[in-house]
N, C-alpha and C. Protein backbone atom coordinates (compact mmCIF):
# COMPACT_ATOMS: atom_id res chain seq x y z
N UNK A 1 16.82 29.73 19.89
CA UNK A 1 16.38 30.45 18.71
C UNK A 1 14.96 30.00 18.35
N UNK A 2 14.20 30.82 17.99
CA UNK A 2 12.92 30.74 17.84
C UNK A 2 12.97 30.33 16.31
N UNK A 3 12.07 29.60 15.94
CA UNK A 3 11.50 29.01 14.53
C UNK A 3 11.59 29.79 13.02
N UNK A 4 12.27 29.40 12.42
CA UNK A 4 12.05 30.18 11.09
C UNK A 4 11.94 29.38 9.90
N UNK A 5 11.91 30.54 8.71
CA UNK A 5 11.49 29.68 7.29
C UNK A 5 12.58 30.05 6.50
N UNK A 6 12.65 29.45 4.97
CA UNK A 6 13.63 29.72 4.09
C UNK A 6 12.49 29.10 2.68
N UNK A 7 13.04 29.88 2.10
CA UNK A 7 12.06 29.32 0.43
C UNK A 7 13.10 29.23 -0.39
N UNK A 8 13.25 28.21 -0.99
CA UNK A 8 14.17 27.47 -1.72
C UNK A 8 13.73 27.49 -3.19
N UNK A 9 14.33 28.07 -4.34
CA UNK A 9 13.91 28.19 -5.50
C UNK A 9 14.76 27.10 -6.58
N UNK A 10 14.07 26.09 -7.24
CA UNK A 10 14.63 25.31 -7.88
C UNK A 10 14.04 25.22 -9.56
N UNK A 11 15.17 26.13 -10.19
CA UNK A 11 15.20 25.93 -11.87
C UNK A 11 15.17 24.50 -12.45
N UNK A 12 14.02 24.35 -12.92
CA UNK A 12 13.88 22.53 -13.81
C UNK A 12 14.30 22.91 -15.01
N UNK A 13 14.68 21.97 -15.69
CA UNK A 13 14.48 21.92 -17.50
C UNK A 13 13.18 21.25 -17.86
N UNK A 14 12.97 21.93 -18.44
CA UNK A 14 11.37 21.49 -19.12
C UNK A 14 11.47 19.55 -19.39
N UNK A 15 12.13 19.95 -19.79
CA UNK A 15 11.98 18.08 -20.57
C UNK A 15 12.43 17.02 -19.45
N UNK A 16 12.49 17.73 -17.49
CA UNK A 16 12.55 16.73 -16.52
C UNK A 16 11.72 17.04 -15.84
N UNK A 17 10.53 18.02 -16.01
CA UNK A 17 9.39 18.57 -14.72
C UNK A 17 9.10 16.82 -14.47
N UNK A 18 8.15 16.16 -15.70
CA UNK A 18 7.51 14.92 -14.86
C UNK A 18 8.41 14.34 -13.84
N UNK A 19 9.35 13.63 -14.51
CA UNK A 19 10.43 13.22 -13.30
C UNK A 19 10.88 13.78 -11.77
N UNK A 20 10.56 14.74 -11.87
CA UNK A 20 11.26 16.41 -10.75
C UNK A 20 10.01 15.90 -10.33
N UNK A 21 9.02 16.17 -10.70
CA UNK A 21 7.35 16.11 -9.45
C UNK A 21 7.26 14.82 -8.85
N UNK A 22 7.67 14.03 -9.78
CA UNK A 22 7.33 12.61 -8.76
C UNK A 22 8.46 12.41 -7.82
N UNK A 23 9.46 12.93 -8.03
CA UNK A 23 10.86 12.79 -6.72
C UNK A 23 9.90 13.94 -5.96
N UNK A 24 9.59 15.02 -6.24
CA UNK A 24 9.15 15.97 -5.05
C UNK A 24 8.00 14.79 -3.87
N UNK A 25 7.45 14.49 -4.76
CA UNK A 25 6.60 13.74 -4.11
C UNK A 25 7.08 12.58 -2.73
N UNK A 26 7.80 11.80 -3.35
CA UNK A 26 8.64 10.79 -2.72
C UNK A 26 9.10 11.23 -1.32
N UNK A 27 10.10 12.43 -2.28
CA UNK A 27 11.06 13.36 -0.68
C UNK A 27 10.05 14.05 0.34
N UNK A 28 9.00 14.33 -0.25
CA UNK A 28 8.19 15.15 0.74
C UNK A 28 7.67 14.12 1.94
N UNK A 29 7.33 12.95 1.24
CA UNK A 29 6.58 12.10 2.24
C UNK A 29 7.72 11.72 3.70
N UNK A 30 8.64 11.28 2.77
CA UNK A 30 9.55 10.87 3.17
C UNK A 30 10.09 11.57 4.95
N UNK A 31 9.92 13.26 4.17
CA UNK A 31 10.72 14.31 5.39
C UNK A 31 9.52 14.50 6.17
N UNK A 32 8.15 14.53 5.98
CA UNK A 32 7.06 14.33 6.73
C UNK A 32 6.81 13.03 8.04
N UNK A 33 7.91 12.12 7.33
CA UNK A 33 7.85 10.92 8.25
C UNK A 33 9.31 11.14 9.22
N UNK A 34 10.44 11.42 8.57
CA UNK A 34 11.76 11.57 9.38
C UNK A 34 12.11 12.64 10.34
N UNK A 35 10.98 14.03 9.67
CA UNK A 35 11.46 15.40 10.53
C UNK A 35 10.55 15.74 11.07
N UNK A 36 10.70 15.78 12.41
CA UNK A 36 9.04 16.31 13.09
C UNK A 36 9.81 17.92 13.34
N UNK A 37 10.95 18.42 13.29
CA UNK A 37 11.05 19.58 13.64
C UNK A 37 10.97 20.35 11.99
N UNK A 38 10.58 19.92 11.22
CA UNK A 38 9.92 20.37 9.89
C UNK A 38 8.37 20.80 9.91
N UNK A 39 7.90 22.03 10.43
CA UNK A 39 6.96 22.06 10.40
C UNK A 39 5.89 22.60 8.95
N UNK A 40 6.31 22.87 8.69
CA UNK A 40 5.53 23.16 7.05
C UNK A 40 6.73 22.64 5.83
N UNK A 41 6.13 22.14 4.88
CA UNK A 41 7.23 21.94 3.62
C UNK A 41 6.01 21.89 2.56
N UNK A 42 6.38 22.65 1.84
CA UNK A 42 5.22 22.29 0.67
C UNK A 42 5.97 23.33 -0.63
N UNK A 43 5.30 23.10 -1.79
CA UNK A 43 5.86 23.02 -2.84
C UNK A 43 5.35 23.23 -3.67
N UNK A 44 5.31 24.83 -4.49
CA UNK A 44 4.99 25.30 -5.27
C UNK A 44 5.73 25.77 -7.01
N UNK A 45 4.86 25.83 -7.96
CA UNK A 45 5.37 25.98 -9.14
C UNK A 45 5.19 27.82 -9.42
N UNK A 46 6.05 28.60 -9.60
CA UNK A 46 6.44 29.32 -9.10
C UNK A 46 6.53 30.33 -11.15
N UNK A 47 6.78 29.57 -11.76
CA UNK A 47 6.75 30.20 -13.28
C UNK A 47 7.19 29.31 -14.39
N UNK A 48 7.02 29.54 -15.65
CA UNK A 48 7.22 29.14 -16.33
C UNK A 48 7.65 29.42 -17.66
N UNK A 49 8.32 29.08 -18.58
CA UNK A 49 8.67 29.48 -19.89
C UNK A 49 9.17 28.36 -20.50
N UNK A 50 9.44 28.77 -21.62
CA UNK A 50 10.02 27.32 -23.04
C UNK A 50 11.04 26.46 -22.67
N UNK A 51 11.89 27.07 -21.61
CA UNK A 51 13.18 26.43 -20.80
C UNK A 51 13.54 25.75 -19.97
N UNK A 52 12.43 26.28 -18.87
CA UNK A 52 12.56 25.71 -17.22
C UNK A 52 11.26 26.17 -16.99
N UNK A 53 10.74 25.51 -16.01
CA UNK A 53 10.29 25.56 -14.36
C UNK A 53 10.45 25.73 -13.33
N UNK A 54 10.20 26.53 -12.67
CA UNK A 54 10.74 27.20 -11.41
C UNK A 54 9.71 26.93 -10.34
N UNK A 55 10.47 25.75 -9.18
CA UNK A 55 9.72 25.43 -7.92
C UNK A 55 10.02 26.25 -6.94
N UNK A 56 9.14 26.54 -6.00
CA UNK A 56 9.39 26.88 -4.83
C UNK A 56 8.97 25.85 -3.62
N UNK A 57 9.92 25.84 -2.47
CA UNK A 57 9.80 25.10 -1.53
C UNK A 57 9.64 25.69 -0.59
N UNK A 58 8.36 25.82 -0.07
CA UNK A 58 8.66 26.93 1.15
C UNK A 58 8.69 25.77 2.79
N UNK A 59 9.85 26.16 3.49
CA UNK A 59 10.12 25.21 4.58
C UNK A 59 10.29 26.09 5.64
N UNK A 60 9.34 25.13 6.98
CA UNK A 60 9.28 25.88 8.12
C UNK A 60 9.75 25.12 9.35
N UNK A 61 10.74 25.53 9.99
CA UNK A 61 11.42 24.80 10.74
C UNK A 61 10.99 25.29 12.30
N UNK A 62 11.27 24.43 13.11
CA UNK A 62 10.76 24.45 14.70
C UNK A 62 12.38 25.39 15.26
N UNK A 63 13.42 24.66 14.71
CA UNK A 63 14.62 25.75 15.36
C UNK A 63 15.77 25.23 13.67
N UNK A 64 16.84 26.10 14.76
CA UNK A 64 17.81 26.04 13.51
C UNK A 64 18.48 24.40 13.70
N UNK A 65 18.54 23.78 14.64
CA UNK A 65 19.35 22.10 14.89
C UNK A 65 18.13 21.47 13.80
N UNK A 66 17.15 21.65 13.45
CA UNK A 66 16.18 20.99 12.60
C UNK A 66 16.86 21.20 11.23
N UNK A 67 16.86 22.12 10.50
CA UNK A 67 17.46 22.93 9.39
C UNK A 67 18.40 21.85 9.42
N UNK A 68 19.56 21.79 10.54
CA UNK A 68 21.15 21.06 10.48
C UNK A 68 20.70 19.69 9.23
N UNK A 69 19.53 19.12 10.71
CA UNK A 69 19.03 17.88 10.49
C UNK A 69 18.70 17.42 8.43
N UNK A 70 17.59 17.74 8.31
CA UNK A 70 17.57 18.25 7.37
C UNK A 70 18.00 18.29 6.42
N UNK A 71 19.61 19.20 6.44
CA UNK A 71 20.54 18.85 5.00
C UNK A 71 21.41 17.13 5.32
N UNK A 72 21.51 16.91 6.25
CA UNK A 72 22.08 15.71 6.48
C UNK A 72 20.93 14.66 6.51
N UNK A 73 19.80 14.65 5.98
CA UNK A 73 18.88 13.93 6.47
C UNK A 73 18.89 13.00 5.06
N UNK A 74 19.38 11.11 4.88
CA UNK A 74 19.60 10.28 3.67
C UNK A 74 18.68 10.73 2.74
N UNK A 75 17.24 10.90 2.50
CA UNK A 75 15.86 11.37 1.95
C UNK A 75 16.35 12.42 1.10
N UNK A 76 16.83 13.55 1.72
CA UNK A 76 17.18 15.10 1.00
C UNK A 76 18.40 14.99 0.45
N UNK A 77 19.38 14.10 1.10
CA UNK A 77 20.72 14.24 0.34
C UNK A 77 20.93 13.57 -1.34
N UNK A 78 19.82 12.10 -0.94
CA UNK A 78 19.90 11.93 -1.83
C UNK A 78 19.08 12.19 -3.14
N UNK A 79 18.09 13.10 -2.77
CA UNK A 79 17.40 13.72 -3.57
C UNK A 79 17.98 15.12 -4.16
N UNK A 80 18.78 15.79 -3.31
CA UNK A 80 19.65 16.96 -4.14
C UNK A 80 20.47 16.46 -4.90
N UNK A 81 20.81 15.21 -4.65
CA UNK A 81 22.12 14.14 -5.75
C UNK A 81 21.55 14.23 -6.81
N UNK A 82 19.96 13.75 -6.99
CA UNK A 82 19.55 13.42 -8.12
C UNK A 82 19.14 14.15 -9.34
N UNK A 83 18.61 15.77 -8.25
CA UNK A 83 18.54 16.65 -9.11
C UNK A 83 19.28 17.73 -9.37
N UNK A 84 20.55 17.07 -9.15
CA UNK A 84 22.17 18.70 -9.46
C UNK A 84 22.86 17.32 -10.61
N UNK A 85 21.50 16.14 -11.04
CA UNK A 85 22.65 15.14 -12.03
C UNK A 85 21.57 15.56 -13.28
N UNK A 86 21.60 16.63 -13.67
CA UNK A 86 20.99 16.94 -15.09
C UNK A 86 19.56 17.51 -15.40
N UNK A 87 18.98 17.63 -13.46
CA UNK A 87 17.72 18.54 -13.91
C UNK A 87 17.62 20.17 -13.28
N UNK A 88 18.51 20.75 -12.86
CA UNK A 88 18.82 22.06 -12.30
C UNK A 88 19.71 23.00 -13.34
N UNK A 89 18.78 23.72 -14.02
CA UNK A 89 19.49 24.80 -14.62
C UNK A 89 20.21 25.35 -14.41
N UNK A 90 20.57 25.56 -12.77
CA UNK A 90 21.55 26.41 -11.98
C UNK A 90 21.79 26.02 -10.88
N UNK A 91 22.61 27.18 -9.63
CA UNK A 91 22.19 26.69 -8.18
C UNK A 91 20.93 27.01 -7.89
N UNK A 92 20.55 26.28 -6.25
CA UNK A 92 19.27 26.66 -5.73
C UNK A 92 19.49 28.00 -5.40
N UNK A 93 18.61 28.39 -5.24
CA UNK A 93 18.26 29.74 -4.16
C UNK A 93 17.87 29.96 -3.25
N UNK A 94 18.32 30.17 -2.20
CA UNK A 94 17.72 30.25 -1.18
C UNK A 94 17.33 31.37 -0.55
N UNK A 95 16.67 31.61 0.39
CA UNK A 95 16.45 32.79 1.10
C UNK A 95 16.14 32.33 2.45
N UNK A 96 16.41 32.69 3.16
CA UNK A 96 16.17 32.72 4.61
C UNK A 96 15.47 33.58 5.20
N UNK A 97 14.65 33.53 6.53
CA UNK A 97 14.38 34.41 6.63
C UNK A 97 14.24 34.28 8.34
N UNK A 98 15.40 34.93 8.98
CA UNK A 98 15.16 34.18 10.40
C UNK A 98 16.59 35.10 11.22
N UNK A 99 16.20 34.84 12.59
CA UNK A 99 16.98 35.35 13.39
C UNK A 99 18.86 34.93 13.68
N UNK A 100 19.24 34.25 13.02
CA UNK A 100 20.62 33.37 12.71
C UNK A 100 21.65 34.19 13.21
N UNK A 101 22.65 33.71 14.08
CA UNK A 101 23.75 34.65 14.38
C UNK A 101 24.65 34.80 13.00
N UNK A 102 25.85 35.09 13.44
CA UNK A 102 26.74 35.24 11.90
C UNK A 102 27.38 34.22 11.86
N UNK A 103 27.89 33.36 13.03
CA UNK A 103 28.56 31.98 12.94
C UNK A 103 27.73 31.22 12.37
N UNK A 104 26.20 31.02 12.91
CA UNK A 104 24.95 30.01 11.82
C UNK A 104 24.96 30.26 10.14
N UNK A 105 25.12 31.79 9.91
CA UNK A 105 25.13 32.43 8.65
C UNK A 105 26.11 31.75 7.99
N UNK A 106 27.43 31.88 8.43
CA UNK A 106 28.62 31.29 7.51
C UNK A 106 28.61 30.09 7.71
N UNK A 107 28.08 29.22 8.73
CA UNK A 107 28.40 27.97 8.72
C UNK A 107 27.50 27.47 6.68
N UNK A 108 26.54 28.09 7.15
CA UNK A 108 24.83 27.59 5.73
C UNK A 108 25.80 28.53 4.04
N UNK A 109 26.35 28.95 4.51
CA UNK A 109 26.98 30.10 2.74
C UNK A 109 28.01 29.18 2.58
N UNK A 110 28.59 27.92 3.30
CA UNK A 110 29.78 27.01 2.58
C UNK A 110 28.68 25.85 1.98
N UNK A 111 27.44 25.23 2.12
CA UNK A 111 27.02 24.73 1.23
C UNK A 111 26.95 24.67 -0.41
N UNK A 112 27.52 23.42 -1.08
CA UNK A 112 27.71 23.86 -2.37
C UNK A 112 26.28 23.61 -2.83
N UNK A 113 26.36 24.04 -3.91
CA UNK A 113 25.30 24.01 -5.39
C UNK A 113 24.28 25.30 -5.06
N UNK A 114 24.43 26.06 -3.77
CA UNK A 114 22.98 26.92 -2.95
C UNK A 114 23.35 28.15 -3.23
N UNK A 115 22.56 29.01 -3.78
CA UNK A 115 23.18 30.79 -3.81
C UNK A 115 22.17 30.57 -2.34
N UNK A 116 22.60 31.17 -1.44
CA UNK A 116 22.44 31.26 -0.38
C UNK A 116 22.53 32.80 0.43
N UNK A 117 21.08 33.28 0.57
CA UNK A 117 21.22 34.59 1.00
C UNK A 117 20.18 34.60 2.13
N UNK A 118 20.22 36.02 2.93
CA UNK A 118 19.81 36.44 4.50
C UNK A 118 18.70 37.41 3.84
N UNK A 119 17.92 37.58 4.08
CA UNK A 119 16.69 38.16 3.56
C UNK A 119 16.87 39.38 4.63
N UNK A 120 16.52 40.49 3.99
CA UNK A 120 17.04 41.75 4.95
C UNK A 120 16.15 42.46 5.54
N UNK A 121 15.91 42.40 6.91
CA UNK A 121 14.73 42.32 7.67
C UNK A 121 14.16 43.86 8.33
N UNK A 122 13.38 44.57 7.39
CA UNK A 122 13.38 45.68 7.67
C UNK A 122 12.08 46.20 8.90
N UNK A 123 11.13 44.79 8.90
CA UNK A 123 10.15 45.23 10.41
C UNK A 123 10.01 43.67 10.54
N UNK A 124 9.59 43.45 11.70
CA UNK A 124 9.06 42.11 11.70
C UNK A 124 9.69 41.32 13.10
N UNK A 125 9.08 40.46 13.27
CA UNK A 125 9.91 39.83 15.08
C UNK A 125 9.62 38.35 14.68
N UNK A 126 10.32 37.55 15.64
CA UNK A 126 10.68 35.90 15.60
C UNK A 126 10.22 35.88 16.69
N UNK A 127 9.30 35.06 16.98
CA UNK A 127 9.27 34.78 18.57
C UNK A 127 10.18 33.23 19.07
């Protein structure tokens, strides 16, 4: 399977952004040093209002065994621990956007805390 991305949308509460940016910080370095099949990760602020903050993570993977890597990787696990303990308004969001059979599909939709969806691919090729 050829390389794909997923953008990950994460609702803050206002009164944990500082805290939330400096863990972004930490985890990023972190997966920069552990995942070489991570090829882009970076991390954008995405909107705002009186309530929350809304990040985006946009992540680019070399194949889908990277992705596996990844959610099992100590760095990310324990950084989704930290922020589903009182700074996530909701679940994440995800989107995918990639060539995935339907067994890859259902294996990634039993992840908890993730609305987890297939982005619906109306032109476009994976090499």
């Amino acid at each position: 399977m050829s390389f794909f991305f997923l953008e990950a949308y994460e609702h803050i509460y206002k009164n944990r952004v500082e805290e939330y940016e400096r863990m972004g910080t930490v985890v990023d370095k972190k997966i920069e040093e552990t995942e070489p099949g991570m090829l882009i990760h970076v991390q954008s602020k995405i909107s705002e209002d009186e309530h929350e903050v809304v990040y985006r993570w946009l992540e680019v993977f070399e194949k889908y065994e990277d992705f596996l890597f990844h959610l099992e990787n100590e760095p990310v696990s324990a950084h989704m621990q930290k922020i589903s303990n009182g700074m996530l308004r909701g679940p994440i969001d995800v989107i995918v956007y990639g060539d995935w059979s339907e067994q890859q599909q259902e294996h990634c939709r039993q992840l908890p805390g993730i609305n987890l969806t297939f982005a619906p691919l109306v032109n476009g090729y994976f090499r």
